[in-house]
PDB file of N, CA and C in Angstrom:
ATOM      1  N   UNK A   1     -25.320 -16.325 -28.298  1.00  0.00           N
ATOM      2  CA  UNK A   1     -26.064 -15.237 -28.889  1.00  0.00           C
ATOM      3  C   UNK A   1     -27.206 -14.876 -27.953  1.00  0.00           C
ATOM      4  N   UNK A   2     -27.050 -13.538 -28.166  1.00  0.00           N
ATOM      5  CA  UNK A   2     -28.283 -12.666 -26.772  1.00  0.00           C
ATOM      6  C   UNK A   2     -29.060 -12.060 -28.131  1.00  0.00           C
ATOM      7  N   UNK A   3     -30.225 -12.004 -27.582  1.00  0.00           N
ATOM      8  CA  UNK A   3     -31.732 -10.721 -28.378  1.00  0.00           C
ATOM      9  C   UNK A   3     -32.196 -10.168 -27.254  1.00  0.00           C
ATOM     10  N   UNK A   4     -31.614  -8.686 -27.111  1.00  0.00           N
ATOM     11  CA  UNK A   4     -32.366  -7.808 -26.321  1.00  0.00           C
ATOM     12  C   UNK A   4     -33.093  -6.500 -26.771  1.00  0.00           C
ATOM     13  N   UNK A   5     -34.024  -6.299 -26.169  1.00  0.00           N
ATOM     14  CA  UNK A   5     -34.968  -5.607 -26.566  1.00  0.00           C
ATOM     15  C   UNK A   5     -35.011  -4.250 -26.345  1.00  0.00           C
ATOM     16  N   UNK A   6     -34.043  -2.991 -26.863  1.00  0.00           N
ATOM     17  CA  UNK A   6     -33.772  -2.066 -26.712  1.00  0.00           C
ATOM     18  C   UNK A   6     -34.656  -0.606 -27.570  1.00  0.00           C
ATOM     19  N   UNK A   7     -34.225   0.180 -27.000  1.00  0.00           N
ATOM     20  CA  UNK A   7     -35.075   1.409 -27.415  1.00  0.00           C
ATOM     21  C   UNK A   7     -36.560   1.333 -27.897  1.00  0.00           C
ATOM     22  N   UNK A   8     -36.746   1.893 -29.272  1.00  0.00           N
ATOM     23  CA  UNK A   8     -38.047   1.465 -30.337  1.00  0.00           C
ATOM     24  C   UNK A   8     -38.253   0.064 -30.176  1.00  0.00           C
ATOM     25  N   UNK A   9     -36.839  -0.876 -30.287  1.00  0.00           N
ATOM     26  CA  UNK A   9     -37.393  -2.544 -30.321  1.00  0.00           C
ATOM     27  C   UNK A   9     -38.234  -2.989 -29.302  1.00  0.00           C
ATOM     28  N   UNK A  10     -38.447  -2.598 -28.410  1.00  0.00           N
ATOM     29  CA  UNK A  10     -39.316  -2.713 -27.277  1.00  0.00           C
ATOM     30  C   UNK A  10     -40.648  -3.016 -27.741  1.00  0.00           C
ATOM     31  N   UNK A  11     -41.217  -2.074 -28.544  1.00  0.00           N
ATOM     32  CA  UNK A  11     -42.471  -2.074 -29.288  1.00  0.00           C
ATOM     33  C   UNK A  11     -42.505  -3.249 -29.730  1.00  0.00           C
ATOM     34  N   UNK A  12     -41.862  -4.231 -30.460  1.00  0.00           N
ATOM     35  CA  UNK A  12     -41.829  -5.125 -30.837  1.00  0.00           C
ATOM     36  C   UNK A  12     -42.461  -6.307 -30.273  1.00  0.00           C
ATOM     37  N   UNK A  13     -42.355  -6.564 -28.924  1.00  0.00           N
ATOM     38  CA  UNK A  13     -42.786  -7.174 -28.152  1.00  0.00           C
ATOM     39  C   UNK A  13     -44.585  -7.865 -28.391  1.00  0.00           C
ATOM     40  N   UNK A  14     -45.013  -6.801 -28.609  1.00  0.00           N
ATOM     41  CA  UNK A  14     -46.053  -6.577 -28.411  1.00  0.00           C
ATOM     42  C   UNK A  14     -47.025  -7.185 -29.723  1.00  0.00           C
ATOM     43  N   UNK A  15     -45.967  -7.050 -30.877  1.00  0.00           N
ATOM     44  CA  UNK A  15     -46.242  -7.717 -31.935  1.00  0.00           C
ATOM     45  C   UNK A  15     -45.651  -9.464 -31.921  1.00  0.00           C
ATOM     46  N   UNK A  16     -44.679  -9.522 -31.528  1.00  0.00           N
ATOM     47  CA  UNK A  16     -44.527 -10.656 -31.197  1.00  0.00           C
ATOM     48  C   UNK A  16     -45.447 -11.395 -30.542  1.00  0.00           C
ATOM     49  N   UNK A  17     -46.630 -11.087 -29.973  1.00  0.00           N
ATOM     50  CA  UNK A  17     -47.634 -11.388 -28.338  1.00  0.00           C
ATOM     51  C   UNK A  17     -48.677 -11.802 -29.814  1.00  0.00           C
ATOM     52  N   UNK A  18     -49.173 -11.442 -30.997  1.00  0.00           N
ATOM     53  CA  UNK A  18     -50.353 -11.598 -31.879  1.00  0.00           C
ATOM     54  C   UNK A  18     -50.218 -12.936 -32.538  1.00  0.00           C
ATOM     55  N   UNK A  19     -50.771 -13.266 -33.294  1.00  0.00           N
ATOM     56  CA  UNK A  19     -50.797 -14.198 -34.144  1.00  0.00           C
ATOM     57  C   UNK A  19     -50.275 -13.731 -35.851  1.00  0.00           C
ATOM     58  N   UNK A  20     -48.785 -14.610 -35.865  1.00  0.00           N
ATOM     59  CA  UNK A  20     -48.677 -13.575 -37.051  1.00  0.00           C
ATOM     60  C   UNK A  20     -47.747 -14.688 -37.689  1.00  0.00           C
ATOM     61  N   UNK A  21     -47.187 -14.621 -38.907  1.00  0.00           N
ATOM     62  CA  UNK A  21     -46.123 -15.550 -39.512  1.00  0.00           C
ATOM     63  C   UNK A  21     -45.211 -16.101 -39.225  1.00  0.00           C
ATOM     64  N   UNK A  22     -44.688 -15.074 -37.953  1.00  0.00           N
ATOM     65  CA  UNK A  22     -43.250 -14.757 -37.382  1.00  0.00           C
ATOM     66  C   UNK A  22     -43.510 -15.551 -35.877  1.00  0.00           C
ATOM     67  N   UNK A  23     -44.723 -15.813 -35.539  1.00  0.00           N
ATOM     68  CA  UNK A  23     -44.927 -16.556 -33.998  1.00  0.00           C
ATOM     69  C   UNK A  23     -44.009 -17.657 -33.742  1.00  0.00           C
ATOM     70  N   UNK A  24     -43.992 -18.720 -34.824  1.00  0.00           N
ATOM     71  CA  UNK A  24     -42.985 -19.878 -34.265  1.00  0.00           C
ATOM     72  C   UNK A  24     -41.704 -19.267 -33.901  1.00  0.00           C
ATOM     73  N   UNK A  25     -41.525 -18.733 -35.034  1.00  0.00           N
ATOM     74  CA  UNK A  25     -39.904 -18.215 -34.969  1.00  0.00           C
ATOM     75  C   UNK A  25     -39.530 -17.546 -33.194  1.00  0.00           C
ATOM     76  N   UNK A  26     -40.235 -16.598 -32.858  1.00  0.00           N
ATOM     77  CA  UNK A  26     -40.605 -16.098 -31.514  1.00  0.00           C
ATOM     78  C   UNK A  26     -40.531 -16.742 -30.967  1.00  0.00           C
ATOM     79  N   UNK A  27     -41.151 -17.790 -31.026  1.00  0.00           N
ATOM     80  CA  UNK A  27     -41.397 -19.144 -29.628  1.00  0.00           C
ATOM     81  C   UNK A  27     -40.196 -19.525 -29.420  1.00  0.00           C
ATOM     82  N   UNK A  28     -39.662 -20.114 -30.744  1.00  0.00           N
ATOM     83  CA  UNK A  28     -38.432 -20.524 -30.776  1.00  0.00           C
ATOM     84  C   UNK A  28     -37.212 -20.012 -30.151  1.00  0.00           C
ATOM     85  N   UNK A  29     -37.163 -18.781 -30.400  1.00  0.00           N
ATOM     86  CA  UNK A  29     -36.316 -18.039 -30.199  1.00  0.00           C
ATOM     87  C   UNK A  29     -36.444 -17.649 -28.248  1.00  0.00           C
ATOM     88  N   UNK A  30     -37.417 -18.034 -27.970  1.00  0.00           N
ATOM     89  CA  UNK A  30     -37.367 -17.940 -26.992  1.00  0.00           C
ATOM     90  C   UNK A  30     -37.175 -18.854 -25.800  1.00  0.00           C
ATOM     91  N   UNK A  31     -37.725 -19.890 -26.423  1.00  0.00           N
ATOM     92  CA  UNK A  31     -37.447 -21.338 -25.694  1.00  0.00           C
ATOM     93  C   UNK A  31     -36.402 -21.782 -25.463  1.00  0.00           C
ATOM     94  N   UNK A  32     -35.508 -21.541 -26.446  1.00  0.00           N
ATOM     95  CA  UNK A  32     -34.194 -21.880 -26.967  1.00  0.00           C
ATOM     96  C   UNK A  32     -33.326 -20.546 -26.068  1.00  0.00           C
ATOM     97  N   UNK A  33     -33.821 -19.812 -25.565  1.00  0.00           N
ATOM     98  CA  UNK A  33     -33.195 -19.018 -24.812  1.00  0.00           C
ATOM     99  C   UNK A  33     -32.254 -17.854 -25.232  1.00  0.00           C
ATOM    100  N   UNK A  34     -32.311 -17.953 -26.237  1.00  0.00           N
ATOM    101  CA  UNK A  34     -31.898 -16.669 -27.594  1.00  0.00           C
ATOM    102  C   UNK A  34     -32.108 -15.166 -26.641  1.00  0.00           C
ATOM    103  N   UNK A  35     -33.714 -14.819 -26.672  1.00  0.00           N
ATOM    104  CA  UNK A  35     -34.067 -13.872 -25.819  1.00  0.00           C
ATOM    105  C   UNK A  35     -33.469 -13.465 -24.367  1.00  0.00           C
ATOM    106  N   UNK A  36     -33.456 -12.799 -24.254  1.00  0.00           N
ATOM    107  CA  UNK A  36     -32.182 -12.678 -22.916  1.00  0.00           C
ATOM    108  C   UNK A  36     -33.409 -11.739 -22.318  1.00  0.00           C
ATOM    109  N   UNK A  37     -34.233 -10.522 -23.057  1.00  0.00           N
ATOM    110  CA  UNK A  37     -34.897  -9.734 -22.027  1.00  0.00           C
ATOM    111  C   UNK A  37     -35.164  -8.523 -22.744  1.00  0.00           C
ATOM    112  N   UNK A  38     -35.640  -7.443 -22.201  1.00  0.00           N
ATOM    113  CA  UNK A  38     -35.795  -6.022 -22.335  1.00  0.00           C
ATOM    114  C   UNK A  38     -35.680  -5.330 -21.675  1.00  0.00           C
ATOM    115  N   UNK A  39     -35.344  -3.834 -22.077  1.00  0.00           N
ATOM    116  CA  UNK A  39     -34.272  -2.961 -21.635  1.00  0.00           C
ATOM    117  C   UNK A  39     -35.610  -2.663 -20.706  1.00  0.00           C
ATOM    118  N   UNK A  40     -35.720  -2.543 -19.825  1.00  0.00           N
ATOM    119  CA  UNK A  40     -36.435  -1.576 -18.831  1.00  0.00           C
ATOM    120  C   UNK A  40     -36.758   0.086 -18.843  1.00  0.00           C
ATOM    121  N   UNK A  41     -35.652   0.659 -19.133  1.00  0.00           N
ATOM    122  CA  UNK A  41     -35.880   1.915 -19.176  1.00  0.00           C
ATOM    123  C   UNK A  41     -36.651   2.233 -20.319  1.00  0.00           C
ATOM    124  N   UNK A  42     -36.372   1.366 -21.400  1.00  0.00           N
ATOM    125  CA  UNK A  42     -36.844   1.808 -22.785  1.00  0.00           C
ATOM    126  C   UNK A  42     -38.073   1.485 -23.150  1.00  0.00           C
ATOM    127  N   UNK A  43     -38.428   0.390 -22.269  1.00  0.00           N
ATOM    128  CA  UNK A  43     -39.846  -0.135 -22.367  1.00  0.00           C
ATOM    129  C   UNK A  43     -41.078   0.703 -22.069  1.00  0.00           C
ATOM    130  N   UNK A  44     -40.329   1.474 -20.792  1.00  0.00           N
ATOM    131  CA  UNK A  44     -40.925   2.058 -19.773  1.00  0.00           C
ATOM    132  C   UNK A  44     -41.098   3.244 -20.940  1.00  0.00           C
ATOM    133  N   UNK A  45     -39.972   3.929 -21.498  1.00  0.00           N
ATOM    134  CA  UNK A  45     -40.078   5.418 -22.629  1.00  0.00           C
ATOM    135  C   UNK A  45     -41.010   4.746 -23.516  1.00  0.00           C
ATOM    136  N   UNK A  46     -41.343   3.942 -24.009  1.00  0.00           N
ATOM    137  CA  UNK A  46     -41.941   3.750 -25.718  1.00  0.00           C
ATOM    138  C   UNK A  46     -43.579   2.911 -24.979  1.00  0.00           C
ATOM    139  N   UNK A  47     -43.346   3.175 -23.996  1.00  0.00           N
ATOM    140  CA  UNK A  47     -45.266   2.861 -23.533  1.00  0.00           C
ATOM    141  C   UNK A  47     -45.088   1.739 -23.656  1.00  0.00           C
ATOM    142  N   UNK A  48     -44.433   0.525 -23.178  1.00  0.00           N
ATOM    143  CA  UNK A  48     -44.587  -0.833 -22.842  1.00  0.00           C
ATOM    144  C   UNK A  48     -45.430  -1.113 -22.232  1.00  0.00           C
ATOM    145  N   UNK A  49     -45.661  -2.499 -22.173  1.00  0.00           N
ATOM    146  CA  UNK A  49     -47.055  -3.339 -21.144  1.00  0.00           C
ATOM    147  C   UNK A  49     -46.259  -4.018 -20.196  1.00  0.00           C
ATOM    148  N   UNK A  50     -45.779  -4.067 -18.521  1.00  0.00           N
ATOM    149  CA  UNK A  50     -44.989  -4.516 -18.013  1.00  0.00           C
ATOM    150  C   UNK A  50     -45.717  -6.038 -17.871  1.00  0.00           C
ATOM    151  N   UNK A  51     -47.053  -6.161 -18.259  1.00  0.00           N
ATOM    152  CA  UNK A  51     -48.093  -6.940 -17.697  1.00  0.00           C
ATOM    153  C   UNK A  51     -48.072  -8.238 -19.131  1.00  0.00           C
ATOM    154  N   UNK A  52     -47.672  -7.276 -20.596  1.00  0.00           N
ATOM    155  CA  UNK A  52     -47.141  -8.179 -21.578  1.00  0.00           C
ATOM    156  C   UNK A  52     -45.885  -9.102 -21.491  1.00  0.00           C
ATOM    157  N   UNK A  53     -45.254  -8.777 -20.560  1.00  0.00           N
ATOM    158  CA  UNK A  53     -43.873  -8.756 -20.467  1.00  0.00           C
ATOM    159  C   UNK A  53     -43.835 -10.235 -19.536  1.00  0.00           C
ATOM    160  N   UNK A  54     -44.826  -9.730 -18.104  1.00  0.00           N
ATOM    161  CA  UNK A  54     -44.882 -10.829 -17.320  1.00  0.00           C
ATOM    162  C   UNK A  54     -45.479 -12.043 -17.666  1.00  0.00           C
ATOM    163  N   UNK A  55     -46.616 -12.024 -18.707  1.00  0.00           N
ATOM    164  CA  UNK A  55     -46.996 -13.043 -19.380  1.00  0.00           C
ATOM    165  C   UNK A  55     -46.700 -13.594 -20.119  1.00  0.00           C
ATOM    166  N   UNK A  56     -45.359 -12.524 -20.730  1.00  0.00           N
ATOM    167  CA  UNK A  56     -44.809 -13.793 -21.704  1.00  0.00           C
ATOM    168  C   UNK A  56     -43.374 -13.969 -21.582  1.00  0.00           C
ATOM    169  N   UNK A  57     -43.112 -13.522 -19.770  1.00  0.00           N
ATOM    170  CA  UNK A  57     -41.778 -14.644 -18.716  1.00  0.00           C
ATOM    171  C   UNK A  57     -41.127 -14.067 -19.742  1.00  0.00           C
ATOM    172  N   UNK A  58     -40.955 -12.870 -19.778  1.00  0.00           N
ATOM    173  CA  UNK A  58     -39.504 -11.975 -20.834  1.00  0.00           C
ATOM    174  C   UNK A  58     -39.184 -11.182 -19.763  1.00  0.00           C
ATOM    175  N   UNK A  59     -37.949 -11.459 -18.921  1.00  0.00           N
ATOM    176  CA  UNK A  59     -37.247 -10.397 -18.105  1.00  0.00           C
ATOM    177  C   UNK A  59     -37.182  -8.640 -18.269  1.00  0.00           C
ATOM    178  N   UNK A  60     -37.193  -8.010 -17.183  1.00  0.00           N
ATOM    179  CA  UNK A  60     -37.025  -6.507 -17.831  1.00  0.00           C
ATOM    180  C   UNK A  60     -35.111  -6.465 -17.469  1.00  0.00           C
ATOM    181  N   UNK A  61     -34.684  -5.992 -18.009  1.00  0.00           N
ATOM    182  CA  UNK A  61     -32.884  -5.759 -18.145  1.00  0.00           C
ATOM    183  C   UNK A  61     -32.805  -4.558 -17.772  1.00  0.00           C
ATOM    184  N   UNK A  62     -32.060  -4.133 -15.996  1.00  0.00           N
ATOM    185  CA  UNK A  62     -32.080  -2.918 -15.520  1.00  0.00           C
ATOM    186  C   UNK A  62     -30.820  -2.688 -15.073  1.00  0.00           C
ATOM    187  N   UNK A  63     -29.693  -3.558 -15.525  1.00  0.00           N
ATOM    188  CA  UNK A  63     -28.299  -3.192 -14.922  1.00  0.00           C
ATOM    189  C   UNK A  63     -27.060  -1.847 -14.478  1.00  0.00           C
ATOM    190  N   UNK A  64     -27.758  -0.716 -15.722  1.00  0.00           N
ATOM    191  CA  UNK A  64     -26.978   0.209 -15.796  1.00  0.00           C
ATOM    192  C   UNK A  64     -27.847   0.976 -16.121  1.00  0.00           C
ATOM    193  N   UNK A  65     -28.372   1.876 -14.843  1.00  0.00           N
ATOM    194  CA  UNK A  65     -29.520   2.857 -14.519  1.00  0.00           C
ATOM    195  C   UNK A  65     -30.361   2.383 -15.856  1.00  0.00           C
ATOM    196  N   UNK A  66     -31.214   1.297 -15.733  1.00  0.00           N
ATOM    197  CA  UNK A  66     -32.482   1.482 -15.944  1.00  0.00           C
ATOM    198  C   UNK A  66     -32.427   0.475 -17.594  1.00  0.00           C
ATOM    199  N   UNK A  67     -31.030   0.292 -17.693  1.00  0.00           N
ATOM    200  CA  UNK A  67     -30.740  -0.520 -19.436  1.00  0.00           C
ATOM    201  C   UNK A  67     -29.793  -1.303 -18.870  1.00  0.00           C
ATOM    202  N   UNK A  68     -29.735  -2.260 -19.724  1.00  0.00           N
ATOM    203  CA  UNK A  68     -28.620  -3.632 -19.448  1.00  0.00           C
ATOM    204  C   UNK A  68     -27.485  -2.605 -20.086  1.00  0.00           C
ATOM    205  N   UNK A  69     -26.663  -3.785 -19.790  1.00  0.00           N
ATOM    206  CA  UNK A  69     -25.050  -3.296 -19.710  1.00  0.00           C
ATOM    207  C   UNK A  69     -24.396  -3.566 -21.001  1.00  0.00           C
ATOM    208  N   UNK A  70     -24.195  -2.940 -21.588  1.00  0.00           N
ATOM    209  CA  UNK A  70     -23.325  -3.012 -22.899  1.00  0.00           C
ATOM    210  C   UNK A  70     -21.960  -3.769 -22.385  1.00  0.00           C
ATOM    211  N   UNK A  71     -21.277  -2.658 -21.648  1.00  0.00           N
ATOM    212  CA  UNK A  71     -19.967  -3.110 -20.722  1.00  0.00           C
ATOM    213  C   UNK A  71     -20.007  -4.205 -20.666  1.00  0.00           C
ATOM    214  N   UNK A  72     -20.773  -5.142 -19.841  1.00  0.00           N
ATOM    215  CA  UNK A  72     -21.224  -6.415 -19.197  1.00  0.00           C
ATOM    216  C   UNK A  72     -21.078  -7.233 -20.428  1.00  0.00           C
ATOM    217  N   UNK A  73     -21.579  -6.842 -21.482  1.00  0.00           N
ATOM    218  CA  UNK A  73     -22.095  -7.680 -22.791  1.00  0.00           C
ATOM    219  C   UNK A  73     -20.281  -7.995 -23.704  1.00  0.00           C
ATOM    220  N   UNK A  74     -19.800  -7.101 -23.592  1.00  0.00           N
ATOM    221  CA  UNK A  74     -18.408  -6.878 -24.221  1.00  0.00           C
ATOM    222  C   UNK A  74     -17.191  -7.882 -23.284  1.00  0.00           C
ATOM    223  N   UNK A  75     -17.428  -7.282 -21.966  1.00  0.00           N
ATOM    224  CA  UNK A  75     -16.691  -8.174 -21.052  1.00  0.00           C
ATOM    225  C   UNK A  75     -16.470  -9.848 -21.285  1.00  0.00           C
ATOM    226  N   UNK A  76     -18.184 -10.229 -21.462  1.00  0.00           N
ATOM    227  CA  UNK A  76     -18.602 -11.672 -21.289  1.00  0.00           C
ATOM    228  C   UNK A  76     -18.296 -12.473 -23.498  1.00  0.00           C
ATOM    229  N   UNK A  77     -17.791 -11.076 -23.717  1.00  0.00           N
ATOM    230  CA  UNK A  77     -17.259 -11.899 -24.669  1.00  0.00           C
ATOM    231  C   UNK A  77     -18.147 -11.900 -25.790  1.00  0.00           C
ATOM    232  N   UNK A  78     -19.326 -10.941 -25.870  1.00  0.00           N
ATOM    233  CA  UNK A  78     -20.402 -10.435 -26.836  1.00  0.00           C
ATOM    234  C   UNK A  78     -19.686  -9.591 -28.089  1.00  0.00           C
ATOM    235  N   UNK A  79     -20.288  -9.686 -29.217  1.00  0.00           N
ATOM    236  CA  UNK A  79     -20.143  -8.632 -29.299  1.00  0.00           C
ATOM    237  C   UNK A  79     -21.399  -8.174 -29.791  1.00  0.00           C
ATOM    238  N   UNK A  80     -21.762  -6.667 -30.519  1.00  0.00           N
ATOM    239  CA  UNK A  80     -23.363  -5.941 -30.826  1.00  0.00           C
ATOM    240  C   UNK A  80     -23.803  -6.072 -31.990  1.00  0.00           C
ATOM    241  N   UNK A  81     -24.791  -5.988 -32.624  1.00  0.00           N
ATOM    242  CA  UNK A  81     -25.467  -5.914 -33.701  1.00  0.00           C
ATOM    243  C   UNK A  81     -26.759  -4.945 -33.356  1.00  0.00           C
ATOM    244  N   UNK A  82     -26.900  -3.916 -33.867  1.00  0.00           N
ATOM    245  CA  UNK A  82     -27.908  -3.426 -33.428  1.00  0.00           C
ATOM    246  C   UNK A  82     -28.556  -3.003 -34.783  1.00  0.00           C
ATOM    247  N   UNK A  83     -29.584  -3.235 -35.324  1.00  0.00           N
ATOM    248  CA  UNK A  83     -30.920  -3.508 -36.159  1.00  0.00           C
ATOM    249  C   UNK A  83     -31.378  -2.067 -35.974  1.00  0.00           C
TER     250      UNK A  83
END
């Protein structure tokens, strides 16, 4: 299982970065390697912090002009859920 950080979800990030109910879960989810990254292009559209991103060692995902690869994701045997 992958969590990537696409379109609007991007914003998310950023709430994830506060102190909030949901922090362990985050940590977790990240330690554990769940988190795979964020879309780059989308980060970049919805006013991301590239500087949030680097501090909290979350990859930007730029495979297919500027967004990870769906293709890639299907190939390797994924399949989507998108929230």
């Amino acid at each position: 299982m992958q969590l990537i950080f696409d379109g609007g979800g991007t914003k998310w990030i950023e709430e994830f970065s506060k102190e909030h109910k949901i922090t362990p879960l985050s940590q977790s989810l990240k330690s554990s390697g769940v988190i795979a990254g964020v879309c780059d292009y989308c980060d970049t559209s919805f006013g991301g912090e590239k500087d949030l991103l680097r501090k909290k060692e979350l990859p930007l995902i730029d495979e297919y002009k500027g967004h990870p690869s769906i293709a890639r994701l299907f190939a390797d045997g994924y399949q989507t859920i998108t929230l």
